[in-house]
Protein backbone atom coordinates (compact mmCIF):
# COMPACT_ATOMS: atom_id res chain seq x y z
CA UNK A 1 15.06 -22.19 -7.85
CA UNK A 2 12.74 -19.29 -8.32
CA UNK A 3 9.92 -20.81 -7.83
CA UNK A 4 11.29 -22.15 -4.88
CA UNK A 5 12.08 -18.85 -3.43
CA UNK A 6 8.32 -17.43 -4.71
CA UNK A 7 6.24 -20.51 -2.52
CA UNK A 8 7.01 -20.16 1.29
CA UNK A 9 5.65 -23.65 1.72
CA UNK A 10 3.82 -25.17 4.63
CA UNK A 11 5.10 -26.96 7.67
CA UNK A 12 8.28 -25.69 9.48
CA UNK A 13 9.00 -23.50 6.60
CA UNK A 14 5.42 -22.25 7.33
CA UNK A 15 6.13 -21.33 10.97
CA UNK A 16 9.28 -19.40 10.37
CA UNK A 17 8.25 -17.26 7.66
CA UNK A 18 5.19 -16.30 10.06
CA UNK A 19 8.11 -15.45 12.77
CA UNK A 20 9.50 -12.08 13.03
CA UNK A 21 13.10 -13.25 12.33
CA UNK A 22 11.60 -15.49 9.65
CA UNK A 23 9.93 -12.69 8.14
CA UNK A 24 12.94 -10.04 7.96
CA UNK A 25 14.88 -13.62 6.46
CA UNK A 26 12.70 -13.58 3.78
CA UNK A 27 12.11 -9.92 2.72
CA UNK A 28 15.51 -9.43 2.73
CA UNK A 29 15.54 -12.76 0.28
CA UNK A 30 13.24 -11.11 -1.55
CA UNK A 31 14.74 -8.17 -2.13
CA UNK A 32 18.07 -9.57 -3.03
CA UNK A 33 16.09 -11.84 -5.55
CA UNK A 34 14.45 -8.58 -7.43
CA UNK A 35 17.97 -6.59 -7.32
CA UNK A 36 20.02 -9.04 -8.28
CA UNK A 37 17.31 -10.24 -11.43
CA UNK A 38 17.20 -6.72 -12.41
CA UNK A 39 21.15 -6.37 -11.78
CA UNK A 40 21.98 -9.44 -13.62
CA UNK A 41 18.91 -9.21 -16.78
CA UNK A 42 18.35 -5.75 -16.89
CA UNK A 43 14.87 -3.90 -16.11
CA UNK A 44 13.44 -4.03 -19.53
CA UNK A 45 14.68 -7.22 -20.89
CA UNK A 46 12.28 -9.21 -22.50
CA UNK A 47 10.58 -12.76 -21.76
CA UNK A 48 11.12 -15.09 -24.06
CA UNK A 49 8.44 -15.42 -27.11
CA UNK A 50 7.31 -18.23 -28.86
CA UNK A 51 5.80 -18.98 -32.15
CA UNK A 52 2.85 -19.30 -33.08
CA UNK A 53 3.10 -22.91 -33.38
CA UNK A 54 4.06 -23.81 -30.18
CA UNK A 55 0.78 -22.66 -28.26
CA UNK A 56 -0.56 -24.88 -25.47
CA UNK A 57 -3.82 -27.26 -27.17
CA UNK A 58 -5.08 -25.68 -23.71
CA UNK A 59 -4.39 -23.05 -21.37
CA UNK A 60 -5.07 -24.24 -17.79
CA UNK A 61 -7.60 -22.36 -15.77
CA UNK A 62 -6.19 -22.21 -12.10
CA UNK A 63 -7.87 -19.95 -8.62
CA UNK A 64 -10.81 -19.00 -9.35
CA UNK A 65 -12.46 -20.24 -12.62
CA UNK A 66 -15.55 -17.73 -12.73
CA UNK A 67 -16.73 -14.88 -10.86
CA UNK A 68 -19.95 -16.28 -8.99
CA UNK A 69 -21.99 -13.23 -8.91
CA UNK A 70 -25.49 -11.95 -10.91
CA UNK A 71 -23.73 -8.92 -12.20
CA UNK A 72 -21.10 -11.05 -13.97
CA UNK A 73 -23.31 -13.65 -15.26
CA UNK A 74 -25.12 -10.89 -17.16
CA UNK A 75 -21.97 -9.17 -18.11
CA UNK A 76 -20.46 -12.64 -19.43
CA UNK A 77 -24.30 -12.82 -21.50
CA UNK A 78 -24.32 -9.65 -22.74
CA UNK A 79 -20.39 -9.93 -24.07
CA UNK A 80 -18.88 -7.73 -21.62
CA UNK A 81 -20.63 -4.80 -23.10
CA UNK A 82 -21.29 -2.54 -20.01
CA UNK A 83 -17.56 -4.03 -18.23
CA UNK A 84 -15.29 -1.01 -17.41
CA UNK A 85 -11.97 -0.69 -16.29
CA UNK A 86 -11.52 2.21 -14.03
CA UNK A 87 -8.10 3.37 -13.21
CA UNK A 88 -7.38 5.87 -10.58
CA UNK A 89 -5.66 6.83 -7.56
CA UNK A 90 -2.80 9.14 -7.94
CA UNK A 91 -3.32 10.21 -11.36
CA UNK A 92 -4.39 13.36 -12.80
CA UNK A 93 -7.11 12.20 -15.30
CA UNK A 94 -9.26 9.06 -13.92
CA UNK A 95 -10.14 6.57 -16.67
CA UNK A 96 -13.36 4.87 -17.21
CA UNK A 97 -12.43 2.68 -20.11
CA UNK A 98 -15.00 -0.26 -21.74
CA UNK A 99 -13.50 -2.84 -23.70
CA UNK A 100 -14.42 -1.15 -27.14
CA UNK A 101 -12.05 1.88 -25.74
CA UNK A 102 -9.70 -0.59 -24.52
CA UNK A 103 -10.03 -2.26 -28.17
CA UNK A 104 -9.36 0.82 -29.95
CA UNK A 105 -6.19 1.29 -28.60
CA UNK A 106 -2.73 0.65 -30.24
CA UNK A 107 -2.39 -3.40 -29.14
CA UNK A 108 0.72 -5.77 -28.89
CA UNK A 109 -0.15 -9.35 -29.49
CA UNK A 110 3.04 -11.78 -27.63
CA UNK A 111 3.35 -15.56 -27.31
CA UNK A 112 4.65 -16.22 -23.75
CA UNK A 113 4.86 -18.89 -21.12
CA UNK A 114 2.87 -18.79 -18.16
CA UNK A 115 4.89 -20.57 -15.30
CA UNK A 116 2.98 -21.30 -12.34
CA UNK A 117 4.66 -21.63 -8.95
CA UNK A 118 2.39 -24.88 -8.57
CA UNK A 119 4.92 -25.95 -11.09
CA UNK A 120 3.08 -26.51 -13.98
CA UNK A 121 3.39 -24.41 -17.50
CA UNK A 122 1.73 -22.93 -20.73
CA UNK A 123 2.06 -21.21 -23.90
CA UNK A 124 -0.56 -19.11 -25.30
CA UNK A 125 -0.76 -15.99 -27.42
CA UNK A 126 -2.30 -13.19 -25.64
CA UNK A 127 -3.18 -9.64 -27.23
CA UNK A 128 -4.17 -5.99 -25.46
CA UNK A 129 -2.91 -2.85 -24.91
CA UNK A 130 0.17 -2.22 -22.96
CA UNK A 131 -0.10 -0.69 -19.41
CA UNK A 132 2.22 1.88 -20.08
CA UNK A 133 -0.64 3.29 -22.58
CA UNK A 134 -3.04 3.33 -19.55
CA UNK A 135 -0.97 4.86 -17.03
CA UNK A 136 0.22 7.96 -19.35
CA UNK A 137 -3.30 8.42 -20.98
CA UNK A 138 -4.03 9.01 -16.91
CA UNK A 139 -1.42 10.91 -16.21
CA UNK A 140 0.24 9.03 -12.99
CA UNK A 141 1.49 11.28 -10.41
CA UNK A 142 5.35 11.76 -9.32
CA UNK A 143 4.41 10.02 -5.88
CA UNK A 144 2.98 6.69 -7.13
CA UNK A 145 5.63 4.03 -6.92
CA UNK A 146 3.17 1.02 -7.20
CA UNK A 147 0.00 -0.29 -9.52
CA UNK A 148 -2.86 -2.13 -7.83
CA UNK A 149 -4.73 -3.81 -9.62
CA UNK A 150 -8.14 -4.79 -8.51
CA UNK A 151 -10.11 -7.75 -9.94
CA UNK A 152 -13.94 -9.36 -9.53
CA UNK A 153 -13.41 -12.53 -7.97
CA UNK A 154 -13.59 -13.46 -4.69
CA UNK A 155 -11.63 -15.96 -3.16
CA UNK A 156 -11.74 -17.22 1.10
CA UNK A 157 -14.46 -13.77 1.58
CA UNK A 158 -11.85 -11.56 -0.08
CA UNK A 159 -11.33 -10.04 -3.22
CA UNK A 160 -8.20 -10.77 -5.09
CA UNK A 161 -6.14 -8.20 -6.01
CA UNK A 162 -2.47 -7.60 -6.89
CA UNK A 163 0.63 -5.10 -7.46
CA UNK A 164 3.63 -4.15 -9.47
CA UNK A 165 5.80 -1.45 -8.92
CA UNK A 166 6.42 1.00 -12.04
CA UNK A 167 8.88 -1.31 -13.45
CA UNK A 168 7.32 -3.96 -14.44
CA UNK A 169 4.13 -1.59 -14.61
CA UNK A 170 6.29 0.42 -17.87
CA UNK A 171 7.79 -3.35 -19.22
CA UNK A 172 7.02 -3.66 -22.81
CA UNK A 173 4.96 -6.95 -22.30
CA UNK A 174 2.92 -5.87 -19.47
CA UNK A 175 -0.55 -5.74 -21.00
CA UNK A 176 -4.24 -6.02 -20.46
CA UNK A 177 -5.12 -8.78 -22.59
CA UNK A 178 -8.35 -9.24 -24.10
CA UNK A 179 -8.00 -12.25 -26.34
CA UNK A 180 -6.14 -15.54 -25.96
CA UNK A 181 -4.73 -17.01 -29.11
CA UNK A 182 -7.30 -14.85 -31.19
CA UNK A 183 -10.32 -15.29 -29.41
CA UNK A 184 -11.96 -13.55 -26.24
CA UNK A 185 -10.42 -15.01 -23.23
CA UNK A 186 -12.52 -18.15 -21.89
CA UNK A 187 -14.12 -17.37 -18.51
CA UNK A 188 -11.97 -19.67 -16.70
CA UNK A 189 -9.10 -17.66 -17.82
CA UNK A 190 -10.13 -14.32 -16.40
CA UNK A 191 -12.68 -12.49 -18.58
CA UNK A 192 -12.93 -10.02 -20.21
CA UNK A 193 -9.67 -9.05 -19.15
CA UNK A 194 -6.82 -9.94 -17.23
CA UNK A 195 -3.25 -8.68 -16.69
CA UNK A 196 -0.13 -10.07 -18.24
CA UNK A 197 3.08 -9.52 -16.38
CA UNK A 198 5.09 -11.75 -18.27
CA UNK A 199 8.26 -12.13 -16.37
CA UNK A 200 6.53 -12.68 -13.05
CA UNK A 201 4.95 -15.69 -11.92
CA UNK A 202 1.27 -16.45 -12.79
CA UNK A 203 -0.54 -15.74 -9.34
CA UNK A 204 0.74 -12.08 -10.31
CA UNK A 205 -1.25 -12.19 -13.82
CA UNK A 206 -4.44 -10.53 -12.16
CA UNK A 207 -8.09 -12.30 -14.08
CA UNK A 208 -11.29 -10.34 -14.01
CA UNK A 209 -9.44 -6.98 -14.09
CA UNK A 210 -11.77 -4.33 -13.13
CA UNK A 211 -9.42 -1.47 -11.48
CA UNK A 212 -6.26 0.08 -11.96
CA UNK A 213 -4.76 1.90 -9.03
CA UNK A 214 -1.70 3.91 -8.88
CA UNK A 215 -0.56 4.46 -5.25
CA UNK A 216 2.60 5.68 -3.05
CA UNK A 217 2.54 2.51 -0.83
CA UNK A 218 1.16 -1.10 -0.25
CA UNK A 219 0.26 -0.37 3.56
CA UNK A 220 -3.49 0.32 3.57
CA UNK A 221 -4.28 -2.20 0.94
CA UNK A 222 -5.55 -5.68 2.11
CA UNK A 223 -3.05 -6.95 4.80
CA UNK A 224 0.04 -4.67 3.51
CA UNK A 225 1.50 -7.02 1.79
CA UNK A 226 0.81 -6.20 -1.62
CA UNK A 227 -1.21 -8.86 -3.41
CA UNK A 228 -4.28 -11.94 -2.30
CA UNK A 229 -1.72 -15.00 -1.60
CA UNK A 230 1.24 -12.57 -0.15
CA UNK A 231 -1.00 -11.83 2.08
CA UNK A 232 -1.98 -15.05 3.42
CA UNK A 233 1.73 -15.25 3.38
CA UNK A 234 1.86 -17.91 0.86
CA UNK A 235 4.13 -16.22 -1.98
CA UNK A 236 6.53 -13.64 -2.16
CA UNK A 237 5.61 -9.92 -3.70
CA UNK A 238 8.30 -10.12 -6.14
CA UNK A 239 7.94 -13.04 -8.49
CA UNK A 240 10.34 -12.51 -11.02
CA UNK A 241 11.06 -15.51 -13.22
């Protein structure tokens, strides 16, 4: 049923979310799905884990698969030893953070299942610092009220990007993995790092993390609507699961 509510769907169900009634039908659906979650499960409940044991044999690469580009192809040779992660925007100490600094950092290692709204699933064991860590190493400002985050692939000439607002940017299991099941994540899973938001949908799991943006509102970034495939109007910001 979430899913259902996440994937607007082609066809008639298409052309009335691209309507202006349609539209107003489904943010308000939206919004009633994220309250009512919240309401009914609590902001900081967890998603359920898994043991070790019951990890995927392998974890499905979906979107993009690599980042086609010279500058990644040398990053991906030289081990992602010159890759930062810059987080900024309303914060009052930028970070430029490489992945030995992102190492070094208290880490939470979680086995989770990563639902996708295509309808497939998978368990894997991811490990990174939380986001939390991030964001009050930074310092984030009294103003932000969302976290962009901005990634290296490029999908249809844009670049894919996504948000959270501070709620699910401060949940416990909302990390920056680095390492799935033990090992540096494969390419086709988004590295060196990618985001794990892990009671949200997977289009929301950002891959090739390269920014971290704290921000007031979702207006002036890409189309407005606060991630790659929301704004296409294919998905729904709030993915909750």
């Amino acid at each position: 049923m979430l899913a259902g509510l996440a994937a607007l769907g082609t066809g008639a169900c298409a052309k009335i979310a691209n309507s202006d009634t349609g539209q107003s039908w489904f943010d308000a659906a939206e919004d009633w799905h994220r309250i009512a979650q919240r309401t009914l499960a609590g902001r900081q409940r967890l998603a359920p884990e898994f043991a070790r044991d019951d990890v995927s044999p392998d974890f499905k690469g979906n979107g993009s698969l690599t980042v086609d580009t010279p500058a990644y192809r040398a990053d991906r040779e030289s081990g992602f030893a010159a890759w930062r992660l810059l987080v900024g925007g309303l914060v009052e100490q930028p970070l430029s953070l490489s992945m030995d600094d992102l190492r070094a950092m208290p880490q939470r290692t979680q086995v989770t299942r990563h639902d996708c709204v295509e309808g497939w699933s998978a368990i894997g064991e991811w490990t990174g610092p939380q986001l939390s860590l991030l964001l009050d190493s930074a310092r984030v400002k009294r103003d932000a009220n969302f976290i962009v985050f901005r990634c290296a692939d490029n999908l249809y000439g844009r670049d894919y990007y996504e948000s959270v607002d501070m709620v699910d940017a401060y949940h416990p299991q909302t990390i920056i993995a680095h390492l799935l099941n033990g090992q540096p994540i494969p390419e086709k899973n988004g590295a060196p790092l990618r985001m794990r938001i892990e009671r949200q949908l997977g289009y929301k799991h950002a891959k090739y993390l390269t920014g971290i943006e704290a921000v007031a509102d979702l207006s002036d970034i890409g189309d407005g609507k606060g991630g790659f495939w929301e704004d296409f109007g294919n998905y729904q910001w709030y993915a909750g699961i």
